[in-house]
Protein backbone atom coordinates (compact mmCIF):
# COMPACT_ATOMS: atom_id res chain seq x y z
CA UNK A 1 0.00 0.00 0.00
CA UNK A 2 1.13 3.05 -0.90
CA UNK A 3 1.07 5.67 1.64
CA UNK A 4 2.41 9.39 1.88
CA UNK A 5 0.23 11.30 4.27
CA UNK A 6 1.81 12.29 8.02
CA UNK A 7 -0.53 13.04 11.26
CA UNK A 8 0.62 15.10 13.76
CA UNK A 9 -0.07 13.44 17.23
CA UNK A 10 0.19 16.56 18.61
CA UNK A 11 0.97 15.92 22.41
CA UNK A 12 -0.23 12.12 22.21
CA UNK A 13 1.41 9.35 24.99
CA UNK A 14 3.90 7.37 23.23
CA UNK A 15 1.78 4.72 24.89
CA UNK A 16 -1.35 5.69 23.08
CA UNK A 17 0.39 6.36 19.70
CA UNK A 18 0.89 2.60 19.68
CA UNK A 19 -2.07 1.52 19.70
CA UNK A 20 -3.21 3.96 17.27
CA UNK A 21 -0.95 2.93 15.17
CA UNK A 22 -2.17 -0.68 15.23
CA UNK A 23 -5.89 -0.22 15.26
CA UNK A 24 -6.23 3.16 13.08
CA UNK A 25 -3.50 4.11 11.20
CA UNK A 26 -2.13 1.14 9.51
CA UNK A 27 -5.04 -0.27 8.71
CA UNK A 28 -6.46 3.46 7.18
CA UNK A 29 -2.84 4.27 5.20
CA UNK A 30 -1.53 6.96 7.01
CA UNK A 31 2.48 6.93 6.13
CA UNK A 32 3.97 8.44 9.46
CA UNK A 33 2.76 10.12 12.65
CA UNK A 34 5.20 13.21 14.16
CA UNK A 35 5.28 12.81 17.26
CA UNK A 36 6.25 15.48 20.00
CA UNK A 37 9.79 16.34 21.07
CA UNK A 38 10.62 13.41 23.17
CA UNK A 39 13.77 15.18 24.63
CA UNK A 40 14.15 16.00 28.03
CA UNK A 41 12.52 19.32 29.05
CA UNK A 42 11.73 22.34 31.04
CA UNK A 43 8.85 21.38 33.35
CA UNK A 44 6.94 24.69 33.77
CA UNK A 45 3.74 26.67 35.70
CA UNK A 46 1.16 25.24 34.58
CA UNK A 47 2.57 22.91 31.90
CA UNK A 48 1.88 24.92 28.99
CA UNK A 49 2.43 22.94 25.34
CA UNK A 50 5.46 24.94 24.50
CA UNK A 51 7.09 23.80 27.92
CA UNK A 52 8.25 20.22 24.93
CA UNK A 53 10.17 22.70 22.73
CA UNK A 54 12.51 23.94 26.05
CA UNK A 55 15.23 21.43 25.77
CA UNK A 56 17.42 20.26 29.06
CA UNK A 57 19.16 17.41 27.89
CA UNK A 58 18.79 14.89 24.63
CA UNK A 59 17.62 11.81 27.11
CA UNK A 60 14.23 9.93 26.15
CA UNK A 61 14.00 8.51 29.92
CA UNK A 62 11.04 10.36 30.64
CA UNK A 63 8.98 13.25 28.69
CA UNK A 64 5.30 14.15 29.66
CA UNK A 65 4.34 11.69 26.58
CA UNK A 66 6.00 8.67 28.56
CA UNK A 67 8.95 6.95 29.18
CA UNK A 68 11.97 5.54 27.08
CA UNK A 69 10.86 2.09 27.29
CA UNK A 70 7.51 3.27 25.87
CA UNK A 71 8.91 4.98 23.06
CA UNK A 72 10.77 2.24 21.72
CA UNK A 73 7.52 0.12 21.91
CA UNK A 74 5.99 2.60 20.17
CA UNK A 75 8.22 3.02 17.45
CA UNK A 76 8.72 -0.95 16.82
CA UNK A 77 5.25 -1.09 16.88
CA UNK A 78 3.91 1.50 14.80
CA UNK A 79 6.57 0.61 11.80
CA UNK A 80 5.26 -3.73 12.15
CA UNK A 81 2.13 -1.45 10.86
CA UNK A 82 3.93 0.52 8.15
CA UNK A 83 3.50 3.45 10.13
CA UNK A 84 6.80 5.15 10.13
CA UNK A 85 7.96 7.81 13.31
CA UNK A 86 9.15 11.25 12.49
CA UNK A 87 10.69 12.91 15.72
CA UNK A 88 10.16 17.10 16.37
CA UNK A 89 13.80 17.50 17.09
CA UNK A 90 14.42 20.66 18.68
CA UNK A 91 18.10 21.38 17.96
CA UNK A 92 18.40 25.30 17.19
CA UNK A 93 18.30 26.37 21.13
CA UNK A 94 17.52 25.11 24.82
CA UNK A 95 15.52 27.14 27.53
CA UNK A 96 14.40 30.39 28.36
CA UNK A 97 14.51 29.53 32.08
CA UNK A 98 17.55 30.87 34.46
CA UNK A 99 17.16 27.93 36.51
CA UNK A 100 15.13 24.58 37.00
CA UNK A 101 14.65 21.32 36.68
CA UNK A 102 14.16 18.86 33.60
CA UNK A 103 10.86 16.65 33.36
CA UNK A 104 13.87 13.42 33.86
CA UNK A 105 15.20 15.70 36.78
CA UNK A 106 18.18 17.23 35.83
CA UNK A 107 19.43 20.21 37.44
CA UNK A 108 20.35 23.43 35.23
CA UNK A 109 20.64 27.25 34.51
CA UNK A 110 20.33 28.64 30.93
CA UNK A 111 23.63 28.09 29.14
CA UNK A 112 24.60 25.06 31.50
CA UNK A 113 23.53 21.72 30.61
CA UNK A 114 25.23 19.25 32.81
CA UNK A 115 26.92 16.66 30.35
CA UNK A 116 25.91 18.11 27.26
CA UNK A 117 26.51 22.09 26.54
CA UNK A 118 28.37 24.79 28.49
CA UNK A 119 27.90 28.74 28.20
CA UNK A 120 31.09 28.09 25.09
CA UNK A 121 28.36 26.43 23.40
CA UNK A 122 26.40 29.35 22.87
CA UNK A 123 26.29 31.91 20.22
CA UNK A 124 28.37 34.92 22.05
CA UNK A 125 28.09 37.95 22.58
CA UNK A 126 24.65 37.11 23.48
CA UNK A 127 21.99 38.95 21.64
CA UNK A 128 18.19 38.80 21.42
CA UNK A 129 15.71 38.55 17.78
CA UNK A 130 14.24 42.17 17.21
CA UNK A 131 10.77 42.36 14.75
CA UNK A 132 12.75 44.46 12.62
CA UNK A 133 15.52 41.42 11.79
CA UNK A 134 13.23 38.98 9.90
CA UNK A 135 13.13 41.53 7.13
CA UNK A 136 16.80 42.92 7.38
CA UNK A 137 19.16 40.15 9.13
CA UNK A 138 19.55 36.90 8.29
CA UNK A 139 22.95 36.73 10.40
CA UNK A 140 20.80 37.85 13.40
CA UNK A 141 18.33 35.70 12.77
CA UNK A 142 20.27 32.70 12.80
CA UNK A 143 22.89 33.58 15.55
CA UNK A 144 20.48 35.28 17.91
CA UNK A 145 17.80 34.47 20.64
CA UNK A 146 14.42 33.46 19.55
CA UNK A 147 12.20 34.28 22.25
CA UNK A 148 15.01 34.54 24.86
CA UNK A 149 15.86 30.34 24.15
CA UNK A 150 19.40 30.23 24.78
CA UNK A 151 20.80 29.71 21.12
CA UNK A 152 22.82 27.45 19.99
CA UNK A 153 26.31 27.76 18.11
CA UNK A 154 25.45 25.06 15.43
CA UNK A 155 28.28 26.02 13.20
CA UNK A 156 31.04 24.43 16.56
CA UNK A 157 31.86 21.02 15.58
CA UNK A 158 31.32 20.05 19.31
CA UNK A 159 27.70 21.17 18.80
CA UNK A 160 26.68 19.38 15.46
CA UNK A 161 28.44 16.20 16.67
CA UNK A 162 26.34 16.09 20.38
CA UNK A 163 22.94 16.84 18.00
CA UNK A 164 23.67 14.47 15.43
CA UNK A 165 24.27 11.63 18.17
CA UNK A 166 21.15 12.32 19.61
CA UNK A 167 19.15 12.10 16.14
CA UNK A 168 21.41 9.13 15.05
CA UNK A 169 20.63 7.50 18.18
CA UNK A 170 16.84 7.70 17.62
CA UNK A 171 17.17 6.21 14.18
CA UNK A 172 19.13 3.30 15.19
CA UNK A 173 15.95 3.26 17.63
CA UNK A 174 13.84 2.87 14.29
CA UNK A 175 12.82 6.38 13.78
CA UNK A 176 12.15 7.40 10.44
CA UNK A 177 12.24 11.47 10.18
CA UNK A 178 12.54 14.50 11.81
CA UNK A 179 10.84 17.61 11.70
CA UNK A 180 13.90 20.03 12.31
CA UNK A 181 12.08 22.95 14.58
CA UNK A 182 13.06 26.68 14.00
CA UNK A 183 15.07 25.82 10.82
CA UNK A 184 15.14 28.97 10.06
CA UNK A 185 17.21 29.87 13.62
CA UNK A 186 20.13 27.44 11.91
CA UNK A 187 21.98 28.52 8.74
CA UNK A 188 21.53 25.83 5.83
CA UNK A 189 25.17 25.19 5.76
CA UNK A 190 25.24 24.18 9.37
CA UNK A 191 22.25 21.76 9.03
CA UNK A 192 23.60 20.32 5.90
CA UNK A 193 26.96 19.42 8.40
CA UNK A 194 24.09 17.52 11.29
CA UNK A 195 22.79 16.27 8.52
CA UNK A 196 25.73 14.73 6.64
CA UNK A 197 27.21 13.53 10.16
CA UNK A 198 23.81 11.37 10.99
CA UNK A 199 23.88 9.78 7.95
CA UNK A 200 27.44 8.95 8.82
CA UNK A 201 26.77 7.42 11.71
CA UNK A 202 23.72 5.91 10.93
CA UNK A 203 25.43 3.82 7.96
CA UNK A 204 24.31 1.26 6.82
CA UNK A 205 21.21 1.99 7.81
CA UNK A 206 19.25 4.82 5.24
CA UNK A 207 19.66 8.00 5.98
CA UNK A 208 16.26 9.12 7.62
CA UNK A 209 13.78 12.13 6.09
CA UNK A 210 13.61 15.35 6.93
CA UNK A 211 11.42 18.30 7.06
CA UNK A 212 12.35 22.01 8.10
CA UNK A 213 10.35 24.26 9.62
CA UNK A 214 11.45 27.49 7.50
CA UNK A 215 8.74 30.37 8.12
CA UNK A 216 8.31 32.53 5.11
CA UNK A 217 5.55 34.26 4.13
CA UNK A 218 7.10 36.82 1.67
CA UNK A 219 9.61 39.47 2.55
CA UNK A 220 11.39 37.89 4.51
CA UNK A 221 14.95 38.26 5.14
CA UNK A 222 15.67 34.24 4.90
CA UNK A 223 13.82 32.51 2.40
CA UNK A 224 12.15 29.01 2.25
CA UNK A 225 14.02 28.49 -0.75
CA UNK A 226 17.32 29.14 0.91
CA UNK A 227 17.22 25.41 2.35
CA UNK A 228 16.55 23.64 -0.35
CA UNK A 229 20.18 22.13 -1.01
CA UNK A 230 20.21 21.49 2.66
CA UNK A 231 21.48 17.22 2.77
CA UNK A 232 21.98 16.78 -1.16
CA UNK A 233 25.60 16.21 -0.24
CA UNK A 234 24.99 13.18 2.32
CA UNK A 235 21.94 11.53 0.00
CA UNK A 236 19.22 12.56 2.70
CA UNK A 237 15.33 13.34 1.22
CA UNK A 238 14.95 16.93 2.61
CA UNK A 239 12.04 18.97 2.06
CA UNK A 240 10.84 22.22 3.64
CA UNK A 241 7.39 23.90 4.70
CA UNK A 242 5.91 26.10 2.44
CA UNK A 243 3.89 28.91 4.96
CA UNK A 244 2.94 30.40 1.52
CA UNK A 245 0.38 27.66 1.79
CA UNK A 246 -1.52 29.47 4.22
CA UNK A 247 -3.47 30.90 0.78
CA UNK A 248 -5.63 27.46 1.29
CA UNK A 249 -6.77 28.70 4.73
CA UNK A 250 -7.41 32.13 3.40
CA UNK A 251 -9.29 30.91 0.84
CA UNK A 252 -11.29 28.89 2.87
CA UNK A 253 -12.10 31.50 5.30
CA UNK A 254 -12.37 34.03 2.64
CA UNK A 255 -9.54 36.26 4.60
CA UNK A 256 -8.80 39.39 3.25
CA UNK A 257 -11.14 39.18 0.32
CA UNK A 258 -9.51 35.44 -1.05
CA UNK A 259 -11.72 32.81 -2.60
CA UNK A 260 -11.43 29.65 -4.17
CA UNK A 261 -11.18 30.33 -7.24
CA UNK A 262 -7.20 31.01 -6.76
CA UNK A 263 -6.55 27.73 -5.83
CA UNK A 264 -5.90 26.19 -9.12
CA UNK A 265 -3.25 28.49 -9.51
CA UNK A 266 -1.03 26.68 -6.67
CA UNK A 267 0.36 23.78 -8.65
CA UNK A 268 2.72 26.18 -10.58
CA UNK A 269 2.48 29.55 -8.41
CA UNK A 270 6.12 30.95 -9.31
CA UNK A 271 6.89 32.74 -5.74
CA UNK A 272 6.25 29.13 -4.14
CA UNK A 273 8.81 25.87 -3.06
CA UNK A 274 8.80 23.13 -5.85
CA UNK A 275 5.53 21.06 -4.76
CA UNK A 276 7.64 17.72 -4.95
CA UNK A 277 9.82 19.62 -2.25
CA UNK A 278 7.30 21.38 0.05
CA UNK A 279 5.34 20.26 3.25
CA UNK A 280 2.15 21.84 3.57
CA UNK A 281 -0.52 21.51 6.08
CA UNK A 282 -3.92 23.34 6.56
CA UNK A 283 -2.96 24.63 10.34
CA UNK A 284 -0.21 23.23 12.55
CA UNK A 285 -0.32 23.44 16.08
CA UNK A 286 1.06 26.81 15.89
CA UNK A 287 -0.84 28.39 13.06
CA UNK A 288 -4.25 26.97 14.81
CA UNK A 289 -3.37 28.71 17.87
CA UNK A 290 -3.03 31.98 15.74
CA UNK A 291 -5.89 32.42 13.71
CA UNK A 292 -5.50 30.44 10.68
CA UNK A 293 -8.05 28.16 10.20
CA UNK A 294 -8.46 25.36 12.61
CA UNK A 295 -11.06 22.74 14.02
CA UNK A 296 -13.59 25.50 15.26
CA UNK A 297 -13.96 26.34 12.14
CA UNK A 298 -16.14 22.69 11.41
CA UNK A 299 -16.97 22.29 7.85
CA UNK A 300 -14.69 24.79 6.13
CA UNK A 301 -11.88 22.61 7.91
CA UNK A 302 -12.53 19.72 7.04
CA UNK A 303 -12.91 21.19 2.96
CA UNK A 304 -9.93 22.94 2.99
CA UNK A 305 -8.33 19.39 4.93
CA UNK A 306 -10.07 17.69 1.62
CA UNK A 307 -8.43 20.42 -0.69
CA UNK A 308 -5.03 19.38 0.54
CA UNK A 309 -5.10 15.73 0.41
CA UNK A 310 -6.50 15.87 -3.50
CA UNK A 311 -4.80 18.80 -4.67
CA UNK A 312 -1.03 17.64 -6.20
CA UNK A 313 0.85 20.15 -4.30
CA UNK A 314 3.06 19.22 -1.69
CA UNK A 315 3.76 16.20 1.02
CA UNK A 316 0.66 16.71 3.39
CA UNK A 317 0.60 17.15 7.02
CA UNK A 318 -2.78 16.58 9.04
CA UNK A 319 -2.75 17.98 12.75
CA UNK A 320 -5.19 16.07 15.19
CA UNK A 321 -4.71 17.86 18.84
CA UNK A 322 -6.93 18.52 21.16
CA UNK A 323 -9.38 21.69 22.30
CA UNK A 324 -8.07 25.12 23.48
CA UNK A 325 -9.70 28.22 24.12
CA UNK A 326 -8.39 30.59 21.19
CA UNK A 327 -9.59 33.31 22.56
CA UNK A 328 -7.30 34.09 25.47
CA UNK A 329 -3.16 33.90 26.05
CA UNK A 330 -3.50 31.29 28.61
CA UNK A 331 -6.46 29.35 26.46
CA UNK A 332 -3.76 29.26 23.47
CA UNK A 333 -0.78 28.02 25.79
CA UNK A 334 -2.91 25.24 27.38
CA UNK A 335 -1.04 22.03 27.53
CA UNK A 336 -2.83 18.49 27.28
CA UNK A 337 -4.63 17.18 30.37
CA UNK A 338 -2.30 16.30 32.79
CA UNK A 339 -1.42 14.65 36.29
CA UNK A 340 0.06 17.26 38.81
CA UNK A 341 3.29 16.33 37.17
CA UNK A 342 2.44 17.58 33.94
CA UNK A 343 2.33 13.83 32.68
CA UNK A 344 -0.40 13.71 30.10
CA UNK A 345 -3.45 11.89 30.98
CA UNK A 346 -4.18 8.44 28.84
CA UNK A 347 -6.15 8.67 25.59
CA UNK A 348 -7.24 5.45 25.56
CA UNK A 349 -9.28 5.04 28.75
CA UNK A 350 -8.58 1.12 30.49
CA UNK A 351 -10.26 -1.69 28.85
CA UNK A 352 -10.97 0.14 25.53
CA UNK A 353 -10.09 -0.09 22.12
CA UNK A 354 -10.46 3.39 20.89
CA UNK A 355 -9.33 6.57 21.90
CA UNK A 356 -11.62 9.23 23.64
CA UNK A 357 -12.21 11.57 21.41
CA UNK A 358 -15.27 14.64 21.40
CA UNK A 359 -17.93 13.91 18.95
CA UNK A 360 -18.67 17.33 17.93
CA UNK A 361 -15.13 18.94 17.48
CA UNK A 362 -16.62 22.79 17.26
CA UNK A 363 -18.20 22.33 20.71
CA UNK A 364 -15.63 20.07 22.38
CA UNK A 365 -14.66 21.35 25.71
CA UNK A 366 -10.67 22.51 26.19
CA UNK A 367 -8.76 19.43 26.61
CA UNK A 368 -11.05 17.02 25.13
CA UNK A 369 -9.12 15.18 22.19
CA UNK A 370 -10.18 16.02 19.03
CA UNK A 371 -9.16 12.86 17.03
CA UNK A 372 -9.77 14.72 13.63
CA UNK A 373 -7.60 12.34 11.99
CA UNK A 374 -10.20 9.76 12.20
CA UNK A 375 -13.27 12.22 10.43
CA UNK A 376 -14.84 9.77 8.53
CA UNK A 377 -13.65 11.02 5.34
CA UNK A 378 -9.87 10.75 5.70
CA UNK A 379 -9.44 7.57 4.90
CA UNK A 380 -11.18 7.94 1.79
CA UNK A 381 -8.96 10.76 0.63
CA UNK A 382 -6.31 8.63 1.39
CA UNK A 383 -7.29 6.16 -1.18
CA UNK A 384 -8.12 9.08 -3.89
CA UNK A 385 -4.83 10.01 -3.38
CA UNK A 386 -3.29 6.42 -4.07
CA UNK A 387 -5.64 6.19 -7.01
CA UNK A 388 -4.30 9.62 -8.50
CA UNK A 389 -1.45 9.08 -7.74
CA UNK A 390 -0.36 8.58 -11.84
CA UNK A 391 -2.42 11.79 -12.53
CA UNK A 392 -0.03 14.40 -10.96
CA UNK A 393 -1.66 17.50 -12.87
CA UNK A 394 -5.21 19.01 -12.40
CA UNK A 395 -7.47 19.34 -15.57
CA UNK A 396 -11.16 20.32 -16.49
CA UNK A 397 -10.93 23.19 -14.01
CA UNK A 398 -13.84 24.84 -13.02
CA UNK A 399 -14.44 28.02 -10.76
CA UNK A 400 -16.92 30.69 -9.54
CA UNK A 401 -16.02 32.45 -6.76
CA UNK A 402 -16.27 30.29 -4.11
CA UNK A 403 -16.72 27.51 -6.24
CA UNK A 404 -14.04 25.11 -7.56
CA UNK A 405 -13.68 21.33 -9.25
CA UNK A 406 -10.67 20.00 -10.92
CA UNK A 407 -10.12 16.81 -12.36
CA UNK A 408 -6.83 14.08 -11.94
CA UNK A 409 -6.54 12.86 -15.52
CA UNK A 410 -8.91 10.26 -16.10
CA UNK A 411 -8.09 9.25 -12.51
CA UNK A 412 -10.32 11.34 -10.13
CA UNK A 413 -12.39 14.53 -9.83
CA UNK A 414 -13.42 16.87 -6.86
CA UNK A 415 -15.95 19.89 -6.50
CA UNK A 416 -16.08 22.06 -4.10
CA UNK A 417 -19.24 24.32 -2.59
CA UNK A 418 -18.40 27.06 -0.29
CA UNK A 419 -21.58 28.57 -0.50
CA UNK A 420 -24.76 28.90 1.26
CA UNK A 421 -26.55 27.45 -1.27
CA UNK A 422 -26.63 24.32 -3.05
CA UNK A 423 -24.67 23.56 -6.67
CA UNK A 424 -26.05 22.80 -9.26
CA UNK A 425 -23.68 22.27 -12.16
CA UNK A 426 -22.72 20.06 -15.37
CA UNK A 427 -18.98 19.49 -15.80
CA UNK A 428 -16.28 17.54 -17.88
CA UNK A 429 -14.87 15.31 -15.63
CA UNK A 430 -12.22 13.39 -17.94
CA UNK A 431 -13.55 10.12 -16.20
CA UNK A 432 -14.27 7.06 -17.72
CA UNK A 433 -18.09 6.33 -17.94
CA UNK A 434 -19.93 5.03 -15.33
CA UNK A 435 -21.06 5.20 -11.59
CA UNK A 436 -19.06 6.82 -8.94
CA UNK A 437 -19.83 6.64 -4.91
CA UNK A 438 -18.97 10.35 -3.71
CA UNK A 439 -16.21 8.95 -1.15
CA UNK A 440 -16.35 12.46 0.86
CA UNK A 441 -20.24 12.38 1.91
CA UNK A 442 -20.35 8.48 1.97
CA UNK A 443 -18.10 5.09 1.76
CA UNK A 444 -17.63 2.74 -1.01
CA UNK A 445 -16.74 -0.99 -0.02
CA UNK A 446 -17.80 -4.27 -1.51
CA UNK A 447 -19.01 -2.37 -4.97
CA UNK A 448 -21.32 -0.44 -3.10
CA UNK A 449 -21.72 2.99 -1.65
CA UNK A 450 -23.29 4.27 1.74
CA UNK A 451 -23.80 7.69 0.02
CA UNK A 452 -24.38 9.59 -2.78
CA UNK A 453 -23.43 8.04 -6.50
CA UNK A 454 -22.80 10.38 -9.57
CA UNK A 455 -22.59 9.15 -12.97
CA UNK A 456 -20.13 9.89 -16.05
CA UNK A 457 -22.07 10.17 -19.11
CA UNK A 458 -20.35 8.98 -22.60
CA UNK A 459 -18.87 12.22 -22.94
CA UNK A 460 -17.26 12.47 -19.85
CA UNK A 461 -19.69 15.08 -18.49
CA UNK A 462 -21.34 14.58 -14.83
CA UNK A 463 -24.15 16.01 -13.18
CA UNK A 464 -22.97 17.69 -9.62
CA UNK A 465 -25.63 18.51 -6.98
CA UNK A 466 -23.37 19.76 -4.09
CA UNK A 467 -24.84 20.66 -0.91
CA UNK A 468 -24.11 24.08 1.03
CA UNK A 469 -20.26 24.06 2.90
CA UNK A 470 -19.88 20.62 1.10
CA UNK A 471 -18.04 18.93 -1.50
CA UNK A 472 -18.01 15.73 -4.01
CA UNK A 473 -15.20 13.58 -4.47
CA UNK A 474 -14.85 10.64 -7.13
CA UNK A 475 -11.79 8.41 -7.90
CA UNK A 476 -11.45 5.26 -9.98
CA UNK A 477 -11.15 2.89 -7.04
CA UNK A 478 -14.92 3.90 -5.91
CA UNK A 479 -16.63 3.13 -8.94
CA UNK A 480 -19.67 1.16 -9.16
């Protein structure tokens, strides 16, 4: 089965990621779960989410997400599924805090690690990110503090050889990838030296995958673009997020005036990361916290979720978290439900064989877990993308407004309504003729469909009725 879609576990238990993996994933195609920094960390007031990306040390003994006897179980038993790991490896800095304590208890004080980095370690003469450098400074950028998180000097050899241990040690552990956090804090020529030592010391195992976190938007002082030879040297598959593709969620919300209609323009938009070298995702766990679109926004979520799993742009990313209360500092910052140690509360409740998740994710209470990797629908659009997979252009593109339907070859076709009202609409699909099940509103298995069917005429021409916030998707493997 071929599989290229991630989920971002955001926050999961290792423990719980397991058994996902084994009763969910696998079975539904999903290539690789990310998984939250399982470093040691800061243990803060409160135990807010961003407490993960404050490193202390590299050990896996004990994060809030579990032990590292659970994350080896996890990781053997996730890839006996075909579910790979990707690790969020924070590697550009280390805490904020003066003083404190790790969540495996170690003792330290910003800029000394005990066993791992001293205050020589450290970019010097200390200096902190202004606004004004992301659009003037790529050297501060890259050598300064992001949000007072004692930076790292990843160009000392001493620096890149204690980081690539800890990320070679993980894949001898069986992990796949990493997500490289704040890529953009580390020059490219300094990753591409981690990068090229792991896959030393990883031989002869493959070298694993990566993906940077590069935030650019447009004027920026460091571009995207800028990382994209980061690796070629050492044979490693690197690609980089494209934050361009927040144009989705725009159009989905209709921000600033954007509609649908501009999507089609994304497989070959010119100020935009090759799309066979881009990561995209609808809304990350930072973007959702910050006003992009995200799970309160119910159906025009889950459409522009369904635009970027049968669109052929990029290597697709799907977040499933849980509730937070956007609407205050301390509602954002909320960690998962926790013990009064800050270890996260099981998932899958004893004697169960499914997670908990909230049944109505727009109304789900902060903390609740939203699961919205298991909508009903994703596992459909994992199989349109398999079946389009030979198809990698769009065709028969139609738009109005907020109105949009493309076609995969003679492999699949998708229309979208984000209207109030229902569509109503005749189009060339470029399929063969016959019946289709409509795999977003319904299911197809054994030749038949739980929902709606549409049929291809001789021509090639189909009949859409499309309800209100909705959307119609047809592939070759659901065909009647």
């Amino acid at each position: 089965m071929e599989r290229d879609v991630v989920v971002h576990l955001f926050e999961w238990r290792w423990a719980d990621i397991a058994r996902e993996c084994e009763s969910y994933l696998g079975p539904a195609g999903f290539a690789a779960v990310q998984v939250s920094p399982p470093s040691e960390h800061a243990v803060l007031s409160g135990h807010p989410w961003w407490e993960r990306y404050q490193t202390v040390s590299y050990a896996l003994d004990r994060s809030r997400s579990g032990t590292l006897a659970e994350f080896q179980d996890m990781v053997s038993r996730c890839e006996a599924v075909g579910v790979h790991i990707h690790v969020d490896a924070v590697i550009n800095h280390m805490t904020a805090q003066t003083n404190g304590t790790g969540s495996n208890g170690t003792k330290f004080t910003k800029y000394e690690y005990p066993g791992l980095y001293t205050m020589s370690h450290f970019h010097q003469p200390l200096c902190s990110i202004q606004g004004e450098d992301y659009t003037s400074s790529a050297e501060r950028v890259q050598r300064c503090e992001l949000l007072h998180l004692a930076d790292l000097d990843t160009g000392q050899a001493e620096v890149q050889d204690e980081i690539a241990d800890y990320l070679a040690g993980l894949v001898k552990m069986g992990v796949r990838g990493f997500r490289i956090d704040a890529a953009k804090h580390i020059a490219p020529a300094e990753l591409s030296a981690i990068v090229a030592k792991v896959a030393t010391a990883v031989a002869p195992l493959d070298p694993p995958y990566y993906f940077l976190e590069v935030i650019d938007r447009g004027g920026e002082a460091i571009h995207a673009s800028d990382y994209l030879g980061v690796g070629e040297a050492a044979g490693s598959v690197v690609d980089v997020t494209e934050f361009k593709y927040d144009r989705v969620s725009n159009a989905f919300l209709n921000a600033g005036g954007a509609t649908l209609e501009s999507l089609d323009a994304l497989v070959a938009a010119s100020d935009m990361l090759p799309r066979d070298r881009a990561l995209v995702f609808t809304a990350n766990h930072d973007t959702s916290r910050a006003g992009a679109i995200f799970y309160g926004d119910g159906a025009l979520d889950e459409l522009a979720v369904t635009f970027a799993l049968t669109f052929p742009y990029g290597h697709p990313v799907v977040l499933s978290g849980y509730a937070f209360d956007r609407s205050t500092d301390a509602g954002r910052s909320m960690g998962p439900t926790s013990d009064a140690e800050g270890i996260t509360l099981p998932i899958y409740a004893p004697g169960t064989n499914a997670p908990s998740c909230a049944t109505n994710l727009v109304d789900a209470a902060p903390g609740a877990w939203l699961c919205e990797h298991r909508r009903r629908f994703l596992p459909n659009l994992l199989e349109f993308r398999r079946a389009t997979k030979a198809a990698p252009q769009i065709a028969n593109v139609w738009k109005n407004g907020n109105q949009i339907a493309y076609g995969r070859g003679d492999r699949g076709f998708v229309v979208f309504n984000r209207t109030d009202a229902p569509l109503a609409q005749s189009l060339p699909t470029g399929l063969a003729p016959g019946s289709y099940c409509d795999v977003y509103g319904g299911d197809f298995s054994a030749g038949g469909c739980s929902g709606k069917t549409v049929t291809v005429d001789a021509a090639g021409r189909a009949t859409f009725d499309v309800p209100a916030m909705s959307a119609i998707v047809l592939h070759v493997q659901a065909k009647l």
